[in-house]
Structures are given as structure tokens and as C-alpha cells.
Protein backbone atom coordinates (compact mmCIF):
# COMPACT_ATOMS: atom_id res chain seq x y z
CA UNK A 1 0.00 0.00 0.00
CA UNK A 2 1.31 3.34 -0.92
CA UNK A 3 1.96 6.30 1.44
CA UNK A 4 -1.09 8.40 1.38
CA UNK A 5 -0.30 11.83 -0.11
CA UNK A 6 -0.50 15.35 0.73
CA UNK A 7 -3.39 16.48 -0.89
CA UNK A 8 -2.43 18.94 -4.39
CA UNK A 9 -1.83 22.46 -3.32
CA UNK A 10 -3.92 25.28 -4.13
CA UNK A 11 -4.42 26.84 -7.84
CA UNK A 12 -2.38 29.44 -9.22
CA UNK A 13 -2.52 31.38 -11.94
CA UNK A 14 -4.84 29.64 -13.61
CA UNK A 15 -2.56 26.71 -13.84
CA UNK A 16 -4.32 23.07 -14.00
CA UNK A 17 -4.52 19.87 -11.98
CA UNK A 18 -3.55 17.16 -14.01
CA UNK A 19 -3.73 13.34 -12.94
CA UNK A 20 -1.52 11.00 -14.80
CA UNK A 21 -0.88 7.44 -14.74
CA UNK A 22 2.00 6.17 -16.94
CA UNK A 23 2.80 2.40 -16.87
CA UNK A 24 6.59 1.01 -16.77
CA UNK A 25 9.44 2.60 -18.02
CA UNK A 26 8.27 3.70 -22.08
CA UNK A 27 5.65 5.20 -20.37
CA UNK A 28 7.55 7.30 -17.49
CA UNK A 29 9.53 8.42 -20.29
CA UNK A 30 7.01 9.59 -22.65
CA UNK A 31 4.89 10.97 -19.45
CA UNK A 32 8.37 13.07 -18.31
CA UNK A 33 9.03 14.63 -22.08
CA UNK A 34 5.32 15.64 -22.25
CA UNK A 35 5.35 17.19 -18.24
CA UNK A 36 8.17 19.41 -19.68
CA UNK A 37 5.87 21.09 -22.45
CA UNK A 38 2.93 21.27 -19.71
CA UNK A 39 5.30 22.77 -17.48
CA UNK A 40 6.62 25.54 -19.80
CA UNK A 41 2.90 26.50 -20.70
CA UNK A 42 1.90 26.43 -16.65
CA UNK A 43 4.71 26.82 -14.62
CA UNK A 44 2.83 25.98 -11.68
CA UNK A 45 0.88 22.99 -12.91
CA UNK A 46 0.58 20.63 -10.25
CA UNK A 47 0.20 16.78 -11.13
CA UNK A 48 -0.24 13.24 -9.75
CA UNK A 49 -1.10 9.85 -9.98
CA UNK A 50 0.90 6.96 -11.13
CA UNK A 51 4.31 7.21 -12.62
CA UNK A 52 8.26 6.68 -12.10
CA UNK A 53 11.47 8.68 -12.10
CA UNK A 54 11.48 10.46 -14.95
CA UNK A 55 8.01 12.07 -13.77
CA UNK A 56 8.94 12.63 -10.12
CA UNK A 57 11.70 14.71 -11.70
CA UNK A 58 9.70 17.23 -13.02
CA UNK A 59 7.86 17.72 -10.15
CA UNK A 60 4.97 14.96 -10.93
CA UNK A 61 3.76 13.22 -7.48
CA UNK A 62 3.39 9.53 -7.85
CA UNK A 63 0.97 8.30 -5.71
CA UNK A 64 2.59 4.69 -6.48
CA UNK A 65 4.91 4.22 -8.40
CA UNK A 66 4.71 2.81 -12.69
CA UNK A 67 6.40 -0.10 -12.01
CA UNK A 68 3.32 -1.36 -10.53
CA UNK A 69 1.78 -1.69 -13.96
CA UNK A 70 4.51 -3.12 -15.39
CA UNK A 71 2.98 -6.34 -16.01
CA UNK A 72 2.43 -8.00 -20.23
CA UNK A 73 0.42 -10.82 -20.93
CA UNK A 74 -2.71 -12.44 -20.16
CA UNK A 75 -2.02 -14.76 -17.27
CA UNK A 76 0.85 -12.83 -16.29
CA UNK A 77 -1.69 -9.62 -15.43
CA UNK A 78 -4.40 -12.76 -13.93
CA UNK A 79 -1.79 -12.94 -11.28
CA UNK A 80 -1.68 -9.63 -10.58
CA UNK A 81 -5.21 -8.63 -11.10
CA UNK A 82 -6.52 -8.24 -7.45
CA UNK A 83 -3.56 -5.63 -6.40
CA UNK A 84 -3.87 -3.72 -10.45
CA UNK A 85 -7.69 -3.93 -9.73
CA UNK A 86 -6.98 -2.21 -6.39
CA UNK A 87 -5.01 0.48 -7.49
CA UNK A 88 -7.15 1.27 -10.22
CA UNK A 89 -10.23 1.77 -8.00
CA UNK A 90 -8.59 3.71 -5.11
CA UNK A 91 -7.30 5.95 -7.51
CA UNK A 92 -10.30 6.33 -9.34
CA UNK A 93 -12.31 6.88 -5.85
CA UNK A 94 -9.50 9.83 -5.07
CA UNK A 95 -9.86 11.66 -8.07
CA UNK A 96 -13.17 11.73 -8.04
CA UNK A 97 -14.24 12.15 -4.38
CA UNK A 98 -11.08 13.27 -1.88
CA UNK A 99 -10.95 16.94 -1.59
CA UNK A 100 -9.09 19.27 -3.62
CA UNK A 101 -7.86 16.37 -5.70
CA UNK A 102 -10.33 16.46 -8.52
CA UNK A 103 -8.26 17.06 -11.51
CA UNK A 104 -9.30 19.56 -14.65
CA UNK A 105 -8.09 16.72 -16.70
CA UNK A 106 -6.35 13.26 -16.55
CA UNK A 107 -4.19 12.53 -18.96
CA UNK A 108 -3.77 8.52 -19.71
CA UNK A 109 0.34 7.60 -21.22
CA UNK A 110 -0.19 4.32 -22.64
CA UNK A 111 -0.75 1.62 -20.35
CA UNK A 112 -4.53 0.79 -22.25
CA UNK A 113 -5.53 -1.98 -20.30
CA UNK A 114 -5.11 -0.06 -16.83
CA UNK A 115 -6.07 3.29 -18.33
CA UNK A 116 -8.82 2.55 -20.65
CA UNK A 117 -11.01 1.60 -17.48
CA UNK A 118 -10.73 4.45 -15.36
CA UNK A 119 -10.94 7.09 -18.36
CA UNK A 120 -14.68 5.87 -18.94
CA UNK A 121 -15.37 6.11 -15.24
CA UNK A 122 -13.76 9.42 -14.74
CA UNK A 123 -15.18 10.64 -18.19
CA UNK A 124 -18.91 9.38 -17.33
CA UNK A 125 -18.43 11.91 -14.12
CA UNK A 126 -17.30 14.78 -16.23
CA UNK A 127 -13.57 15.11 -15.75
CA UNK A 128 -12.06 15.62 -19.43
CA UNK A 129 -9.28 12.14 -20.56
CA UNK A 130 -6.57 11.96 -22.88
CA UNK A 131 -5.16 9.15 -24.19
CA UNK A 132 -1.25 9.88 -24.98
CA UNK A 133 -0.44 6.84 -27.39
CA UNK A 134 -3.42 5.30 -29.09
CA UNK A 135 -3.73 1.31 -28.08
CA UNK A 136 -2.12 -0.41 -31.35
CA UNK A 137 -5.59 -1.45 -32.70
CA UNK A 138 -3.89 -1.37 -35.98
CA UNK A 139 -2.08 -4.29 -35.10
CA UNK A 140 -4.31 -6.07 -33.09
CA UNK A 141 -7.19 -6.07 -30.50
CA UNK A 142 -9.57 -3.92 -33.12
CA UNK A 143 -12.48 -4.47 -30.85
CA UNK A 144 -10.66 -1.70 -28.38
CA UNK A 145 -12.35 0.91 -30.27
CA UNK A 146 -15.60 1.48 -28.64
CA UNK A 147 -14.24 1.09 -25.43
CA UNK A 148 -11.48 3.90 -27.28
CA UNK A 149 -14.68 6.21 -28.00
CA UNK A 150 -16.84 5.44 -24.98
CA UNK A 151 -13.51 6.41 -22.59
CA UNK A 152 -12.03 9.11 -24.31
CA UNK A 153 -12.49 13.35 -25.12
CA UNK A 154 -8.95 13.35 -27.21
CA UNK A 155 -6.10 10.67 -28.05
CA UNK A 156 -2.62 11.88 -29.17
CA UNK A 157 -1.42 9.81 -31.52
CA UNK A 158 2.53 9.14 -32.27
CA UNK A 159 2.43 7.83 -35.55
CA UNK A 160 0.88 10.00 -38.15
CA UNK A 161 -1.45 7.42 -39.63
CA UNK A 162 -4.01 7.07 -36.51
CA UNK A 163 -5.73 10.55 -35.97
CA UNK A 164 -7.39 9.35 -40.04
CA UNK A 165 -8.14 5.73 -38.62
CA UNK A 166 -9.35 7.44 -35.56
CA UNK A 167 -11.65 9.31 -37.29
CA UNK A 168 -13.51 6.73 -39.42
CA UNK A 169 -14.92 5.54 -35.45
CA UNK A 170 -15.52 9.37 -34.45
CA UNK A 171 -12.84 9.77 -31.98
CA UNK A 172 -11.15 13.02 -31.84
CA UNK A 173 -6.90 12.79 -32.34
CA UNK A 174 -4.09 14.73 -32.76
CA UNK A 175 -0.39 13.45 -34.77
CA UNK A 176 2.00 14.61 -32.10
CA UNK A 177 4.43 12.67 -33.16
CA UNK A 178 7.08 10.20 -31.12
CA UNK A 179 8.74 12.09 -28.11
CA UNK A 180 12.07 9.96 -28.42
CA UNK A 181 12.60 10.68 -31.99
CA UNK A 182 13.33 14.34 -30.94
CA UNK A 183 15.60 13.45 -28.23
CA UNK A 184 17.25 10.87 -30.18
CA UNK A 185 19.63 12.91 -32.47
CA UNK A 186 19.35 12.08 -36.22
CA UNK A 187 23.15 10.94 -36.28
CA UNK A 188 24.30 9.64 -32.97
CA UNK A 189 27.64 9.60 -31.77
CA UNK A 190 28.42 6.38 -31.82
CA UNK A 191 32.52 7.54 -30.54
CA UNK A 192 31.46 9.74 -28.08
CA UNK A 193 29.10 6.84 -26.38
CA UNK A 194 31.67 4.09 -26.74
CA UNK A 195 34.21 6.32 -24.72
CA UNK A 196 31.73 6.80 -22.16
CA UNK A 197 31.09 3.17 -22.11
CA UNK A 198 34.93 2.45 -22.06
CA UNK A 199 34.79 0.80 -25.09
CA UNK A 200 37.35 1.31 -28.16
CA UNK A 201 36.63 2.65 -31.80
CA UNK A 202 37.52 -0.89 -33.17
CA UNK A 203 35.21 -2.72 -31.24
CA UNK A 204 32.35 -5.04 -32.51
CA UNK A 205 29.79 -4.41 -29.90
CA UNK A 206 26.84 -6.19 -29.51
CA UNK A 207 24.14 -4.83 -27.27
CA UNK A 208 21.52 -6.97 -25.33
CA UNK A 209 18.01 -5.48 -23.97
CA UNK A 210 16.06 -8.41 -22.82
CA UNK A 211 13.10 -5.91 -21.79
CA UNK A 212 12.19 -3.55 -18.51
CA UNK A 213 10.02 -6.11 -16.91
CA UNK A 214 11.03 -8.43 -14.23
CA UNK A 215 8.52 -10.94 -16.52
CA UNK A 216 9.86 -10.46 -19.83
CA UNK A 217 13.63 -10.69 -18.33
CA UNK A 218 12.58 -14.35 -16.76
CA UNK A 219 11.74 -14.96 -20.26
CA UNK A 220 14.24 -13.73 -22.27
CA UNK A 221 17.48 -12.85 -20.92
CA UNK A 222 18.60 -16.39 -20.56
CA UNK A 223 18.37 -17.09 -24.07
CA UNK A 224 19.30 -14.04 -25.12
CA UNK A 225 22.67 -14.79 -23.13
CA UNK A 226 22.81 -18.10 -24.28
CA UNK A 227 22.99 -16.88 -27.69
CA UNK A 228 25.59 -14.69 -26.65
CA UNK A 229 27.67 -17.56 -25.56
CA UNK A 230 27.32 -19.52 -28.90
CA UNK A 231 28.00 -15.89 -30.81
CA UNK A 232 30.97 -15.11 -28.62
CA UNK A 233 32.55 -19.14 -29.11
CA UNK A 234 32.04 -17.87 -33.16
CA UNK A 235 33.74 -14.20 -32.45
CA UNK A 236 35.98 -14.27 -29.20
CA UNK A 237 36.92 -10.49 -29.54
CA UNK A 238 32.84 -9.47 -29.59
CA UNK A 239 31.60 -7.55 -26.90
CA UNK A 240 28.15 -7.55 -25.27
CA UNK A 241 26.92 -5.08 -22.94
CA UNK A 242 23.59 -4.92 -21.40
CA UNK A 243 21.96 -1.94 -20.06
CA UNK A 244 19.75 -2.97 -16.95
CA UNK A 245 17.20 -0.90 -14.89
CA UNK A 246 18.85 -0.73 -12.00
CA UNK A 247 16.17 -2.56 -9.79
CA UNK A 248 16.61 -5.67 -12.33
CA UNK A 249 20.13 -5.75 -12.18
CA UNK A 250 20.96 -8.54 -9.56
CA UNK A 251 18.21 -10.79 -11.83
CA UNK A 252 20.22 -9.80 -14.87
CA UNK A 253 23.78 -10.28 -13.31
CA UNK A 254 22.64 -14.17 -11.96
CA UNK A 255 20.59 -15.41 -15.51
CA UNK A 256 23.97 -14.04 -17.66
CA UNK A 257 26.33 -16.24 -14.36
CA UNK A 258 23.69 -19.10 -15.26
CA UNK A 259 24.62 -18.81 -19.05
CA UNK A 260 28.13 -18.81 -18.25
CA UNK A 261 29.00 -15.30 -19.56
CA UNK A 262 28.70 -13.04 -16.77
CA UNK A 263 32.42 -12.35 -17.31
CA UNK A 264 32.01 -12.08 -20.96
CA UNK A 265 28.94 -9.50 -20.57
CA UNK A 266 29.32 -5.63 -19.40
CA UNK A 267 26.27 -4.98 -17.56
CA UNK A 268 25.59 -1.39 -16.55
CA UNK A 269 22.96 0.31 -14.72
CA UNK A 270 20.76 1.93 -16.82
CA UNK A 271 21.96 4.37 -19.97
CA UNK A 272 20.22 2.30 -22.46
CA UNK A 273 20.51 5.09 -24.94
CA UNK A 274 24.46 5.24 -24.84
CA UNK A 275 24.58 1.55 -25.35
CA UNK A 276 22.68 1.88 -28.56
CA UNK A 277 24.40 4.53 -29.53
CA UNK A 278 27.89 2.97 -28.97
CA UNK A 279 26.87 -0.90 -30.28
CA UNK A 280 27.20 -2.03 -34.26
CA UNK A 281 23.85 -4.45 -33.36
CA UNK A 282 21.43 -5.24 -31.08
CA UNK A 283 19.54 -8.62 -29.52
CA UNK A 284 16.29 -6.45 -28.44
CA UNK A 285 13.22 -7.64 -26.60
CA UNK A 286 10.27 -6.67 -29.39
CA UNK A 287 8.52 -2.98 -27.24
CA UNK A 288 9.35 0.59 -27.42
CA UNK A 289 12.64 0.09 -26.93
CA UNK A 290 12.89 -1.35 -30.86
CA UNK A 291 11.99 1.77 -31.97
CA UNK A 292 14.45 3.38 -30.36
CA UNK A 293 17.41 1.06 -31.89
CA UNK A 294 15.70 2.15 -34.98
CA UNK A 295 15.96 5.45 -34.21
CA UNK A 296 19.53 5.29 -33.56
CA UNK A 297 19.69 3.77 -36.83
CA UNK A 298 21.32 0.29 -35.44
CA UNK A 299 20.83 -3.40 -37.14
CA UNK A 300 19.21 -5.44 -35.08
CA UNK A 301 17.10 -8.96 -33.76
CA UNK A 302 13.78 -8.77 -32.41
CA UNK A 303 12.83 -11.42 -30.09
CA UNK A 304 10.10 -12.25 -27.34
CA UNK A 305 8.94 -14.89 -25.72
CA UNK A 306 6.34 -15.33 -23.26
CA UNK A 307 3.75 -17.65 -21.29
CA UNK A 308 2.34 -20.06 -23.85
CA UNK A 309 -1.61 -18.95 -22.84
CA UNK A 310 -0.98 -15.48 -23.27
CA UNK A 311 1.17 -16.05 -26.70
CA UNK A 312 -1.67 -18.38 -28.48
CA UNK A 313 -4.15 -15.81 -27.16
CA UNK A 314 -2.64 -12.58 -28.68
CA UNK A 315 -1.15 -14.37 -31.93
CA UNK A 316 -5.25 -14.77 -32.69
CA UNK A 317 -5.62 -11.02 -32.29
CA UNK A 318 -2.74 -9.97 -34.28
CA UNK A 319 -3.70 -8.31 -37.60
CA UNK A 320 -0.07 -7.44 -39.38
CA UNK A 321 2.26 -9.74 -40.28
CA UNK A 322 4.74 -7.80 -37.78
CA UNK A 323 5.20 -7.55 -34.18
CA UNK A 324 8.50 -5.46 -34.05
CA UNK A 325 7.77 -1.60 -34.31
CA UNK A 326 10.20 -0.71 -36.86
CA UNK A 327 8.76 -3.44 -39.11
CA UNK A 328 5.09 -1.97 -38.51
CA UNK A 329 5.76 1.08 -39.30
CA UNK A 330 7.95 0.26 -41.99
CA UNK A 331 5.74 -2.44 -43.75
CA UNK A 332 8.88 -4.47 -43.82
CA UNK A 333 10.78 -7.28 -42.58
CA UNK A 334 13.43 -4.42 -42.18
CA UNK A 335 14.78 -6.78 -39.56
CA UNK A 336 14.27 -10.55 -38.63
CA UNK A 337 11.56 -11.08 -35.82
CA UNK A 338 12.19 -14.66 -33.85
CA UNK A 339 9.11 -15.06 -31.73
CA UNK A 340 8.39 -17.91 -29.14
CA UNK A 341 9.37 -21.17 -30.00
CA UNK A 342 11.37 -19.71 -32.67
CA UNK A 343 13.48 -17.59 -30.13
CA UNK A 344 16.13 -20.31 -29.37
CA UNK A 345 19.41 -19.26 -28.44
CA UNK A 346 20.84 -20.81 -32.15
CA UNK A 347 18.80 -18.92 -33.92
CA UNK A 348 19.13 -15.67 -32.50
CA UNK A 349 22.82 -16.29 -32.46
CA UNK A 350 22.57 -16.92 -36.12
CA UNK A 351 20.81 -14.23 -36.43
CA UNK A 352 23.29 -12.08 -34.64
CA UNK A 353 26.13 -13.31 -37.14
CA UNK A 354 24.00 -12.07 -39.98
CA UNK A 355 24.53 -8.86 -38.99
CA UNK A 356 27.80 -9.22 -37.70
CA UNK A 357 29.58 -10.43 -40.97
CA UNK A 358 27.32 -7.87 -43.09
CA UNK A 359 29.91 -5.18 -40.99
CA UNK A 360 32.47 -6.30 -43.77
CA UNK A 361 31.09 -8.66 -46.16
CA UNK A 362 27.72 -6.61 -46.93
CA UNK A 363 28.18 -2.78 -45.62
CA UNK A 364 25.37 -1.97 -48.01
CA UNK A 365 22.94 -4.53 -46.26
CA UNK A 366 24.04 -2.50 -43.22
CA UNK A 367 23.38 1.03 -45.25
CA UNK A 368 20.13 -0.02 -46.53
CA UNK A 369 18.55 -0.58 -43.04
CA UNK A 370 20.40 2.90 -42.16
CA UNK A 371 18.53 4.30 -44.40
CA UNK A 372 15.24 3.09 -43.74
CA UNK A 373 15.37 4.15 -40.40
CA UNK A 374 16.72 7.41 -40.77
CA UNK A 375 13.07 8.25 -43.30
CA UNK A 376 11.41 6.94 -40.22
CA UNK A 377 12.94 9.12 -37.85
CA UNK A 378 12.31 12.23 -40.46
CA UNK A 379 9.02 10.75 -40.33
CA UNK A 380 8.14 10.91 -36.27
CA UNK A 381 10.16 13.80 -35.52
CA UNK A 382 7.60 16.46 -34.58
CA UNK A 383 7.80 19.09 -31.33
CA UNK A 384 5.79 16.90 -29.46
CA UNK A 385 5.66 18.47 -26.16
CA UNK A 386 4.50 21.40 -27.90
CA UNK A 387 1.97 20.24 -30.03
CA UNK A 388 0.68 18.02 -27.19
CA UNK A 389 0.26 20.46 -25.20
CA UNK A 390 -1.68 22.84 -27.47
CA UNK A 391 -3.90 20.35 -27.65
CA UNK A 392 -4.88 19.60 -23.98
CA UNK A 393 -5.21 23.24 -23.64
CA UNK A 394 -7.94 23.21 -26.36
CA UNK A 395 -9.48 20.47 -24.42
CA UNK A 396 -9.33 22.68 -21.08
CA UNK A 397 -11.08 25.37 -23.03
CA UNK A 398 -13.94 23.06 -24.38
């Protein structure tokens, strides 16, 4: 049970209460780039709800923390339904009944399942919802869409072709493009990181992100290391390093000691974006964080793996061909997906070589997927703070 919380402080200047719940890490980090626009228009906006370090640094009170949320699949959420289910109803009952705490507008940052819910219950009582990051109904789960329309005022969208598939249902939306590709430069220093890392120019560096959930992690990071060990008996002067949320870190350190390559494997605490920025290719959990690889313009394998219910349960929902994001939104097998059963450590491995090799044997297979990603980049790189912030202004208006 959380620490119950001062209540908000007064109004000021006309500046407005926002509640926000943000689920995992993505989410705190999409929630944090989007408090800094909100912020610059109100100065002395005051916020709170659900969210992690990245919001508590601009001033955001987290009620409990995103991490809480940070729970994929079906029966993996089944076993954590009665304490989500909590959560989700005291927070609901607080925003709409403590005093002083009745927001002029909560703003929902991905996290559908948990959000979806409480934006038709605070909606039905007349507080305004957003939706920052429309549920992929593109790529599966179409039915979401009434429950989209029945829960929502407003959704800002991150990829430019949902506000037009929006409005075919009658739900209002806004292109603000993807936060991270305007952090993200358009050429990363790839030197610059690597010295940072203590790693050298001529380095083949292979980087590992086995996810940001203590779930996906038992899942994945022992292949993933595993495939590391059959890569590195191939290439003995590879590197691997693996950036870890700090929390996860012990877990990480013990499944890479099971695979026998803890002393092959740099593991660092966090800094996920200077490890992409440093490595030549990646072995990448399929999530946000693929679309950031992409956006550093790096090769690499998606993988995931999960419990067998929940896989044979969202495989019959899946409407594209594709489950990594740069292969959505590039219509393309840009880059090979190994899912489930497919995911073993020699394949990935293989996989990994592929890449590897193309670094002298192919540069131009290298170039080409270089290329694709930087038009995607072009492509998502919008002032989103800004433009998502206009927007929920409007909405405070209405």
C-alpha cells in the first residue's frame, strides 16, 4: 500500500490539476518529455497519480509508483489482477471524491488496459481524458475501439497514420508525433558513447536489452545470453553489454552467471541510450525500446517470448504480419523477428552473425537498413511536447 499523499496544493494562476498514470518505463519516459511542455505552458501545474522517475523529476507526485503496472500478458496480469484492480479503483475513488484532488483533466500515457477503465469512469463523471499513445488497434485487439470512443475526449497519436483511422470511429486525435525521436539525435555519436562506455573505436559491440520487466527478463534474458555464448565461441573479440534498470540488475547479473557469460557481458545500470548509440547491433526484446534502436539507426534482432496462454491468445488477435515496431511502421521485414518457440538461443545467435559479418562482407545490407530508419525518424520527428500540449489546452477550453 502506498503512502497516502498530501493532498495537491492550491491553484495558481490559472494553472491546472492534471492526474496521470503512466505504466513502466516507455511510459515514465514519454509521461516526463510531455510534463516538460505542460510545465513551460503552466509553470505551476501541479500533477499526480501513477508514474516513475522520470516524472517525479519534473515535479509529478506519484501516488505509487509505474512499475506497478509493469505487467504483459494475459495470465501474467491474472496474477496480478486483485492488487492492479486495487489500485485502479482507489485511484479512481480519489480523483473523483477526496478533496481538492479532482483534476481539470487526466491525462492517460499508454498503459490501455489499466487506463482505458478508469478514463470511462472518470469521463462518465465529467472530468475531461486523454489518451497519450493510441492502443495499437492497428495491429491487433480492433475491438478496443468502442471502449477507445466510450472512454475518451482526445487521443494523441505518435504515428501519423491514426488521428485518419481514428476518425472513421468518431474519436477526436491529434499526430504529435514520437517524443524519443526528438531526443534521439538524427546521427548519434556512436565515438562519443563508446568512450563513455569504455569501449574502443575498433570494437564489434553487440548490445543486449532483454526488456524492462522483471517478466519479460525471466523470459528472455537467458536465451538471449545463451545466444551470446554460442555468438561469442564464433567471435571471441565481440563484446556484449547490457543496459539494466537498476532494480533488475541482480536478476540480470545471476541469468547471464547461469549462461556462463557473466564475465564475458558488461552490464551497466541503466543508460540504455548510450549503449545503442555505442553498439554495431542489437539482440532487443520486441517494445518501445525497438523503436528506439531504430531510431539510432542500429541493425538489429527482435525477439520475445512469453507464457504459452498469453502467446496463443494474442497471436489470434494480431492483424499485421509484424510484431516489431520498426517493421510496422515500416511495412517491412526491415529486420528478422524470432518469436516464441522460434526464439532459441541458435537462432538468434545466427541471427546475430548475420549482422555481424554484413559489418564487412555486406556494408550496403548495413546502409540499406540505415537508411530506412533514418526516413522513419524524419518521419516521427515532430515538437511533441509542444503540439501536445496545445492540444490539452484546447481540451481545457472546451
Amino acid at each position: 500500500m502506498p503512502v497516502a499523499p498530501s493532498p495537491l496544493p492550491p491553484r495558481g494562476e490559472a494553472a491546472p490539476h492534471i492526474a496521470m498514470v503512466a505504466g513502466e518505463t516507455s511510459g515514465d519516459l514519454l509521461a516526463g518529455l510531455l510534463l516538460n511542455g505542460l510545465k513551460a505552458r503552466w509553470p505551476n501545474l501541479q500533477s499526480g497519480g501513477i508514474g516513475g522517475p522520470q516524472m517525479v523529476r519534473r515535479g509529478f507526485d506519484a501516488w505509487w509508483p509505474s512499475e506497478k503496472l509493469a505487467v504483459r500478458g494475459y495470465v501474467e496480469v491474472l496474477r496480478h489482477y486483485r492488487e492492479i484492480a486495487g489500485i485502479r479503483e482507489q485511484l479512481k475513488n480519489r480523483l473523483l471524491s477526496a478533496p481538492g484532488q479532482r483534476p481539470d483533466v487526466f491525462i492517460g500515457v499508454d498503459a490501455p488496459d489499466f487506463n482505458l477503465g478508469l478514463e470511462a469512469a472518470l469521463k462518465a463523471d465529467g472530468i475531461r481524458t486523454v489518451q497519450f499513445v493510441c492502443p495499437s488497434i492497428w495491429a491487433w485487439r480492433a475491438d478496443r475501439v468502442e471502449k477507445i470512443r466510450r472512454s475518451v475526449d482526445h487521443v494523441l497519436c505518435i504515428f501519423p497514420f491514426e488521428p485518419a483511422l481514428l476518425a472513421t470511429h468518431g474519436i477526436a486525435a491529434t499526430y504529435v508525433g514520437h517524443p524519443l525521436a526528438a531526443v534521439i539525435p538524427m546521427q548519434p555519436n556512436r565515438q562519443t558513447a563508446r568512450r563513455t562506455l569504455g569501449l574502443h573505436d575498433e570494437d564489434t559491440v553487440v548490445a543486449i536489452l532483454p526488456g524492462s520487466r522483471k517478466s519479460e527478463i525471466e523470459y528472455l534474458a537467458l536465451r538471449f545470453f545463451q545466444a551470446a555464448a554460442l555468438v561469442k565461441r564464433a567471435k571471441p573479440a565481440i563484446k556484449f553489454i547490457v543496459p539494466a534498470i537498476p532494480a533488475l540488475k541482480i536478476l540480470i547479473e545471476r541469468l547471464a552467471d547461469e549462461a556462463g557469460v557473466r564475465a564475458d557481458v558488461q552490464i551497466v545500470a541503466g543508460q540504455s541510450h548510450a549503449v545503442l548509440a555505442a553498439c554495431d547491433v542489437t539482440l532487443i526484446a520486441s517494445g518501445t525500446a525497438t523503436l528506439e534502436a531504430a531510431l539510432f539507426k542500429r541493425p538489429m534482432v527482435i525477439a520475445y517470448n512469453m507464457n504459452w496462454l498469453s502467446w496463443q491468445i494474442m497471436r489470434r488477435k494480431q492483424l499485421q504480419p509484424w510484431v516489431g515496431l520498426p517493421n510496422i511502421l515500416c511495412r517491412d521485414f526491415v529486420v528478422p523477428e524470432l518469436l516464441q518457440d522460434a526464439a532459441t538461443p541458435r537462432a538468434l545467435a545466427d541471427a546475430l552473425l548475420q549482422w555481424v559479418d554484413a559489418k564487412s562482407s555486406a556494408p550496403e545490407k548495413i546502409t540499406a537498413v540505415q537508411q530506412r530508419f533514418t526516413q522513419l525518424h524524419a518521419l516521427l520527428q515532430r515538437d511533441t511536447s509542444q503540439l501536445a500540449t496545445d492540444a490539452i489546452q484546447k481540451i481545457l477550453e472546451t
